[in-house]
C-alpha atoms as a PDB file:
ATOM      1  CA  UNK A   1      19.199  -6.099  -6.488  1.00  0.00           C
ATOM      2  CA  UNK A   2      21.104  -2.807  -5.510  1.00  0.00           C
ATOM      3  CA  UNK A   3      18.575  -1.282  -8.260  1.00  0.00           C
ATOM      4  CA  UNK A   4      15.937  -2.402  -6.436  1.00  0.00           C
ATOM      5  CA  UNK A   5      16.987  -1.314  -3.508  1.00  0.00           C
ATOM      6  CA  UNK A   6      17.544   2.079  -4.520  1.00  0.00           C
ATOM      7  CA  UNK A   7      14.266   2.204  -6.441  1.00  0.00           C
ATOM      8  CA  UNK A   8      12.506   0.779  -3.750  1.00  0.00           C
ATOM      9  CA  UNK A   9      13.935   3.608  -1.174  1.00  0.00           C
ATOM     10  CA  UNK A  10      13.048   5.827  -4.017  1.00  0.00           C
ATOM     11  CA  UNK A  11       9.023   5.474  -4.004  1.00  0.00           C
ATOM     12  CA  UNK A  12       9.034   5.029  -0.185  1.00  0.00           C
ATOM     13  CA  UNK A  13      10.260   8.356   0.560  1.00  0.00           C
ATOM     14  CA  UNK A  14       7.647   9.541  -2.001  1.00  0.00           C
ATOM     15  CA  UNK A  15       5.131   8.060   0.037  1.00  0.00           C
ATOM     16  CA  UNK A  16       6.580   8.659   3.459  1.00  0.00           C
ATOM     17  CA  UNK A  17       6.945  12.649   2.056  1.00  0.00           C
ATOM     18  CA  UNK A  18       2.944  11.923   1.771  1.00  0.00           C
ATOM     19  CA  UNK A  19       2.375  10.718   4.741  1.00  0.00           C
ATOM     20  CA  UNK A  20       4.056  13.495   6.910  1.00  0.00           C
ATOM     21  CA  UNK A  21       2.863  15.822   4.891  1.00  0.00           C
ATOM     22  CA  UNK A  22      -0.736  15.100   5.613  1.00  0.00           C
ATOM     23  CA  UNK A  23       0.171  14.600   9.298  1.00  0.00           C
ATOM     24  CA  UNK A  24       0.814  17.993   9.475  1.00  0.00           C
ATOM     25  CA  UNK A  25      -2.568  18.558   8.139  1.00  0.00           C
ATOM     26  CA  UNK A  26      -4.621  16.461   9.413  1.00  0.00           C
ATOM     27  CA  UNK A  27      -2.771  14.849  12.467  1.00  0.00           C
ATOM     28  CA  UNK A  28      -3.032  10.962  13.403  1.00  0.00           C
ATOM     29  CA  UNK A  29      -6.644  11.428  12.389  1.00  0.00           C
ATOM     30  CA  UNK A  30      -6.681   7.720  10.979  1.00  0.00           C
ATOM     31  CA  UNK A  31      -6.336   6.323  14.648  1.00  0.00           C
ATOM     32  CA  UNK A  32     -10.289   5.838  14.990  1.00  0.00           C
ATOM     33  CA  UNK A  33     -10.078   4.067  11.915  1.00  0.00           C
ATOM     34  CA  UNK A  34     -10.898   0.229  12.796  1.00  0.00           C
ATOM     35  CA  UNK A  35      -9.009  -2.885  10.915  1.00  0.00           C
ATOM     36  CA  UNK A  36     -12.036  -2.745   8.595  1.00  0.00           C
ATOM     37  CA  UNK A  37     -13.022   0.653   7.628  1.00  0.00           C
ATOM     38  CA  UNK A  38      -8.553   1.200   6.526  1.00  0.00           C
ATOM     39  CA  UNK A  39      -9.758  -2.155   4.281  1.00  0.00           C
ATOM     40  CA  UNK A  40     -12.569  -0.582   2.905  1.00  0.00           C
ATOM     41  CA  UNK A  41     -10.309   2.139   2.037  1.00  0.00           C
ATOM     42  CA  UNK A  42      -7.764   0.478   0.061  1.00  0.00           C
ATOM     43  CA  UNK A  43     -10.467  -1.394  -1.735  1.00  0.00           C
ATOM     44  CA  UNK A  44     -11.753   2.088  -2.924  1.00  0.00           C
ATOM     45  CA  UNK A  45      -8.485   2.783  -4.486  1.00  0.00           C
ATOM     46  CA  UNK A  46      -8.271   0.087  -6.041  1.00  0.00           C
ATOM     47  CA  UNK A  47     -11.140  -0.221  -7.692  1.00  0.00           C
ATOM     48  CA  UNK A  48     -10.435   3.058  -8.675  1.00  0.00           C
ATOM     49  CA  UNK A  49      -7.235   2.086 -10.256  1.00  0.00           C
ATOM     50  CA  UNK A  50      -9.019  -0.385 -12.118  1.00  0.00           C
ATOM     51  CA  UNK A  51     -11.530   1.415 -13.092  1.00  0.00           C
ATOM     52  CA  UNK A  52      -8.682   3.393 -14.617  1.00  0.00           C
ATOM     53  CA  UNK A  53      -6.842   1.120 -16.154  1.00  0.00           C
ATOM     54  CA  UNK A  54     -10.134   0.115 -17.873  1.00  0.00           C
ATOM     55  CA  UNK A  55     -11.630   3.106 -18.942  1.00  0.00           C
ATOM     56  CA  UNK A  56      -8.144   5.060 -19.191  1.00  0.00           C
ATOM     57  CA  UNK A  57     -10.066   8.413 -18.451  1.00  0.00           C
ATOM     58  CA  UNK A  58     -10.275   9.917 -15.534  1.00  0.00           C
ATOM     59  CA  UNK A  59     -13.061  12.068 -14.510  1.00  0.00           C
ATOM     60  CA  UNK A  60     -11.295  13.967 -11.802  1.00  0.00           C
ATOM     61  CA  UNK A  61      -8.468  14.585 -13.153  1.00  0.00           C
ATOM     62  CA  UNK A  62      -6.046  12.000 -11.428  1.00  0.00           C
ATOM     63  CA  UNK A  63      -4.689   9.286 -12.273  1.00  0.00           C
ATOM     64  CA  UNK A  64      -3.715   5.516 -10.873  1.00  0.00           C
ATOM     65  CA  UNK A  65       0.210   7.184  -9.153  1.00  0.00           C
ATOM     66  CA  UNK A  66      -1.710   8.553  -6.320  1.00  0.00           C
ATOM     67  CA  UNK A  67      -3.739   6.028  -5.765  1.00  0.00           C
ATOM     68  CA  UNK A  68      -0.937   3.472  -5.116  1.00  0.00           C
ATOM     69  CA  UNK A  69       0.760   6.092  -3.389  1.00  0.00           C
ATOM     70  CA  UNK A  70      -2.513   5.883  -0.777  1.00  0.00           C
ATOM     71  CA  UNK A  71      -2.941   2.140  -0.844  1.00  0.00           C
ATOM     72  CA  UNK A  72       0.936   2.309   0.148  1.00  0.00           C
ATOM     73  CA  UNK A  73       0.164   4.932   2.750  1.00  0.00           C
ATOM     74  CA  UNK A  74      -2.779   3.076   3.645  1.00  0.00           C
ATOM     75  CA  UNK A  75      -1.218  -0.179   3.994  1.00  0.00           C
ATOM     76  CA  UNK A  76       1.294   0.973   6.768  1.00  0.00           C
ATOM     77  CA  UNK A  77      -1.621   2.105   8.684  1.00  0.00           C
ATOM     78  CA  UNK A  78      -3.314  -0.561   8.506  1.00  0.00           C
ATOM     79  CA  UNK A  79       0.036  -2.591  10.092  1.00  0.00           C
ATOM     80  CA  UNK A  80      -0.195   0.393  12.672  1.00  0.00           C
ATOM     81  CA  UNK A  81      -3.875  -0.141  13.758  1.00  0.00           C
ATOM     82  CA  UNK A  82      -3.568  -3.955  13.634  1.00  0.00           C
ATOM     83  CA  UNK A  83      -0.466  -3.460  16.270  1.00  0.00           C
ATOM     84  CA  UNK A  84      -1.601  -0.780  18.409  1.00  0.00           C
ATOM     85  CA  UNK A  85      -5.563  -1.148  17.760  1.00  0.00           C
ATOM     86  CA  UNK A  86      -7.842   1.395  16.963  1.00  0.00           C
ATOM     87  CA  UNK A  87      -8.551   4.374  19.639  1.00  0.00           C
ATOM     88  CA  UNK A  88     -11.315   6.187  20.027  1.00  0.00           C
ATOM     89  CA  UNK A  89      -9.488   9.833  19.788  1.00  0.00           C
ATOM     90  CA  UNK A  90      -6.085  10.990  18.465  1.00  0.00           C
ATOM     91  CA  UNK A  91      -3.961   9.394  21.097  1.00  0.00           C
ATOM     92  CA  UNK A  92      -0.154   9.836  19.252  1.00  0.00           C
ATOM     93  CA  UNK A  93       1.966  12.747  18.405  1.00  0.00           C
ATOM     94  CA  UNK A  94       2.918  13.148  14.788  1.00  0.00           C
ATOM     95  CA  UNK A  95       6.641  12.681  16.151  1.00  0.00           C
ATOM     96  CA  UNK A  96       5.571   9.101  17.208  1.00  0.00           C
ATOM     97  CA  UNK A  97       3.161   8.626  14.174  1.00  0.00           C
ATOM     98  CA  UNK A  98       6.208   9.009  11.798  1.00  0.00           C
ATOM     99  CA  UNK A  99       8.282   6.311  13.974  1.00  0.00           C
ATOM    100  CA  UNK A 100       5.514   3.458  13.380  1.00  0.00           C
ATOM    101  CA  UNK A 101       5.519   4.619   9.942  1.00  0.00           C
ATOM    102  CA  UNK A 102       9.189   3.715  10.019  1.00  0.00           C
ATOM    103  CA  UNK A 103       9.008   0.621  11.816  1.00  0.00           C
ATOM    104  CA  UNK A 104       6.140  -1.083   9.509  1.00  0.00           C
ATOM    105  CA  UNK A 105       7.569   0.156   6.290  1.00  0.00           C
ATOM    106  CA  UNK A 106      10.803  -1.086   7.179  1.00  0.00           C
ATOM    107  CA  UNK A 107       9.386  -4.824   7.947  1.00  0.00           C
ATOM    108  CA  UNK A 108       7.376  -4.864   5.088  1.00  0.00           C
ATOM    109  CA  UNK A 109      10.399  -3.959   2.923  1.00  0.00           C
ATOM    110  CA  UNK A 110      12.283  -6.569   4.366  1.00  0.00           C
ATOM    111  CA  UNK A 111       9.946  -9.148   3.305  1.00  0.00           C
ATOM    112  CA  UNK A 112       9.754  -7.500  -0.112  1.00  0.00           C
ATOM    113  CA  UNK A 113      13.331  -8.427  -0.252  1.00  0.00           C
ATOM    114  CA  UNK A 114      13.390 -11.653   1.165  1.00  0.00           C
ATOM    115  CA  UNK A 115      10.138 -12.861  -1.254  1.00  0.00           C
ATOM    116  CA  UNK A 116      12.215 -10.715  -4.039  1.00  0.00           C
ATOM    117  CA  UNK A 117      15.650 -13.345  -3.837  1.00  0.00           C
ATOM    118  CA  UNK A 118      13.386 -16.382  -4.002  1.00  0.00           C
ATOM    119  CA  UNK A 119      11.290 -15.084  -6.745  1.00  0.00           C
ATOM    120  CA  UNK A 120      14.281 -13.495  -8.479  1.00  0.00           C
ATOM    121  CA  UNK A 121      12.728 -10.044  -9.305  1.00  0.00           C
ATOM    122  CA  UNK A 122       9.936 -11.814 -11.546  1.00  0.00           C
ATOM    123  CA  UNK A 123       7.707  -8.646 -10.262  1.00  0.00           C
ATOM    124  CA  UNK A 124       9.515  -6.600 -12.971  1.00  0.00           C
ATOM    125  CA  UNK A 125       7.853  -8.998 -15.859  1.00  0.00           C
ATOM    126  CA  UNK A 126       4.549  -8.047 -14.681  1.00  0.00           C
ATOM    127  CA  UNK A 127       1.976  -6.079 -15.707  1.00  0.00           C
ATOM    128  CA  UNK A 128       0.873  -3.095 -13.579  1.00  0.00           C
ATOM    129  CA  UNK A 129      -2.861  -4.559 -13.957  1.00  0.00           C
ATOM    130  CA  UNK A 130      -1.565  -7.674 -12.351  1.00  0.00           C
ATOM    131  CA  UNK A 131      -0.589  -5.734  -9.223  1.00  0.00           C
ATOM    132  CA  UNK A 132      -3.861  -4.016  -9.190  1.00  0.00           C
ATOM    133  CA  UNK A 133      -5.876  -7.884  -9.462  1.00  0.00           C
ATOM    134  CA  UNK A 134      -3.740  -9.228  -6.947  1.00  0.00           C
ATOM    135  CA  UNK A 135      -4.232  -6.092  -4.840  1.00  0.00           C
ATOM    136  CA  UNK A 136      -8.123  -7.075  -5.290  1.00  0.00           C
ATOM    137  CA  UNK A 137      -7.585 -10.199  -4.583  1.00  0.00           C
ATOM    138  CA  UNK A 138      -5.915  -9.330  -1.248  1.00  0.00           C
ATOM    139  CA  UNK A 139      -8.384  -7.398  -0.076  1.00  0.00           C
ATOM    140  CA  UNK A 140     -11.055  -9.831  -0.690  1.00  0.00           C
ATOM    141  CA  UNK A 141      -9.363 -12.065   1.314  1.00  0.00           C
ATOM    142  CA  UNK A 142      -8.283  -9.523   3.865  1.00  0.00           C
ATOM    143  CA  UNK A 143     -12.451  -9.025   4.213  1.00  0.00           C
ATOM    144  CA  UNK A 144     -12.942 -12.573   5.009  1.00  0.00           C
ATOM    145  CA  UNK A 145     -10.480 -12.532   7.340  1.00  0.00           C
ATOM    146  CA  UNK A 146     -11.788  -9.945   9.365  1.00  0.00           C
ATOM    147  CA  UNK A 147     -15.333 -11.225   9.006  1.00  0.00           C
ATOM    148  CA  UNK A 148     -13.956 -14.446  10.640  1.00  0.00           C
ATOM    149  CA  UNK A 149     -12.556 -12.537  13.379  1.00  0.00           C
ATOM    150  CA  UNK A 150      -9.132 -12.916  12.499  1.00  0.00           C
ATOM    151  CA  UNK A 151      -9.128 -16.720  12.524  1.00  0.00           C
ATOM    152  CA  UNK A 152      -7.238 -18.554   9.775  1.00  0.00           C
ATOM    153  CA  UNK A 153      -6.937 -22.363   9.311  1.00  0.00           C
ATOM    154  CA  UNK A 154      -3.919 -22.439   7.237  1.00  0.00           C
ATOM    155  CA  UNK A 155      -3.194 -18.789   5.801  1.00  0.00           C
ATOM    156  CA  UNK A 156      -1.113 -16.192   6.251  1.00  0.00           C
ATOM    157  CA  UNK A 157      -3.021 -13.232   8.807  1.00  0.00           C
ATOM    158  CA  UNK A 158      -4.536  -9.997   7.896  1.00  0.00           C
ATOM    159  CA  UNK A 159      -1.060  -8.093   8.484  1.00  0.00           C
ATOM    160  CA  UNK A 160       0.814 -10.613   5.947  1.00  0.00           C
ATOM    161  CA  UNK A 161      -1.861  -9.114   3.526  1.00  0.00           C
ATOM    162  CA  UNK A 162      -1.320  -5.872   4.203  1.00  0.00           C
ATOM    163  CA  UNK A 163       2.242  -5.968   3.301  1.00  0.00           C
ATOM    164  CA  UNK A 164       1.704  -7.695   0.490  1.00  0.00           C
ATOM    165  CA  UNK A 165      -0.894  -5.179  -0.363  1.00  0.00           C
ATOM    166  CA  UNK A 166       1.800  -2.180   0.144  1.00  0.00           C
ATOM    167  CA  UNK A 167       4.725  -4.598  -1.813  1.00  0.00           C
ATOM    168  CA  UNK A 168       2.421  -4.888  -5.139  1.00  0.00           C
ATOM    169  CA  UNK A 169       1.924  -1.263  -5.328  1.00  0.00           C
ATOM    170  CA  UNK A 170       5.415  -0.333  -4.493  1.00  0.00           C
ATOM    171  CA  UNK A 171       6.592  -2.324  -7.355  1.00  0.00           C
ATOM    172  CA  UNK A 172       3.587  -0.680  -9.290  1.00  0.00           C
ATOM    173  CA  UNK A 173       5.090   2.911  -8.358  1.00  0.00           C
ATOM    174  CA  UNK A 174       8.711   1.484  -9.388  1.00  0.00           C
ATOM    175  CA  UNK A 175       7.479   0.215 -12.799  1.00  0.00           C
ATOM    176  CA  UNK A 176       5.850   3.692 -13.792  1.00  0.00           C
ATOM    177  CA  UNK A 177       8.726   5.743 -12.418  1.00  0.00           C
ATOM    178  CA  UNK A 178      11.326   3.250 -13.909  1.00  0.00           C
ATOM    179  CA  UNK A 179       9.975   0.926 -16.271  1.00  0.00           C
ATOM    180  CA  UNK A 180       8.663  -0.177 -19.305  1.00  0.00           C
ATOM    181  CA  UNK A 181       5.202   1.847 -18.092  1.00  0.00           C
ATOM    182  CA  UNK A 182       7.180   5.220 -17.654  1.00  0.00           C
ATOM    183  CA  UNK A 183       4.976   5.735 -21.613  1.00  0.00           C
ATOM    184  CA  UNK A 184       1.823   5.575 -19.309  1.00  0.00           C
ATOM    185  CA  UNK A 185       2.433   7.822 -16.585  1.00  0.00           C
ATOM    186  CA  UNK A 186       1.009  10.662 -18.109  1.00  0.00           C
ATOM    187  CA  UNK A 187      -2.308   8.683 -17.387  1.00  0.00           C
ATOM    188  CA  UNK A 188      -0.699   7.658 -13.944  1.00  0.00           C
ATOM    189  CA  UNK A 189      -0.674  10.825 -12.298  1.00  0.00           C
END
């Protein structure tokens, strides 16, 4: 477990780096962004990734690393805007952006490792295409979710899906940094 706790800290700060990164660029843009429309944007990705994995050409020029990277990125948001809501103009500093970042990474990871003891690590058997599927499958029923207004019967809520979301591709990211996929990375990135 300690290597999956340093791997795991490994490909968060990776993505964190990311994240401030295009703070500074762009500021807390992403706080008009409803529930729905940060969805909509992890869906893209993943398809893309897919797509990828599929076709194992990319016509841009980038590969399936990124893409996780923004489905992680995205993901966090996502736990942000679900939290705070949407607004209807920047309404945070990049100082307090970077804090929330903080807060809903570090609850996500601790239900990473929490799901990780009971399951005993049998993420690291798994296929990167798996994580992508069950990415899919996430948001599909993240969008039903939302188009029942949040209601649930019996399942876990949209936020529960959005961490599971950013734990598949953060496991995705540790298996092409670390693992058995590092052969594949060149098409990764």
């Amino acid at each position: 477990m300690s290597d999956t706790k340093e791997q795991f800290e490994h490909v968060i700060e990776i993505c964190r780096n990311l994240f401030v990164k295009k703070l500074h660029d762009y500021g807390a843009s992403w706080r008009i962004m409803r529930p729905e429309s940060i969805t909509d944007q992890i869906f893209i990705k993943a398809k893309r990734i897919r797509n990828l994995e599929i076709k194992k050409v990319s016509q841009v020029g980038e590969g399936i690393y990124p893409e996780f990277v923004g489905i992680v990125n995205y993901g966090i948001i996502g736990l942000i805007q679900l939290d705070r809501g949407y607004a209807s103009t920047v309404d945070i500093s990049n100082d307090v952006a970077v804090e929330l970042y903080d807060r809903f990474m570090t609850r996500t990871k601790e239900l990473m490792y929490a799901k990780n003891a009971d399951y005993d690590e049998a993420w690291r058997d798994m296929r990167i295409n798996s994580y992508t599927d069950l990415i899919l499958t996430k948001i599909q029923r993240t969008k039903q979710i939302e188009d029942n207004h949040g209601e649930t019967m019996v399942s876990e809520g949209i936020d529960a899906n959005y961490m599971d979301m950013v734990n598949y591709s953060l496991f995705a990211l540790i298996k092409l940094e670390y693992g058995d996929e590092r052969k594949d990375r060149d098409m990764a990135e």
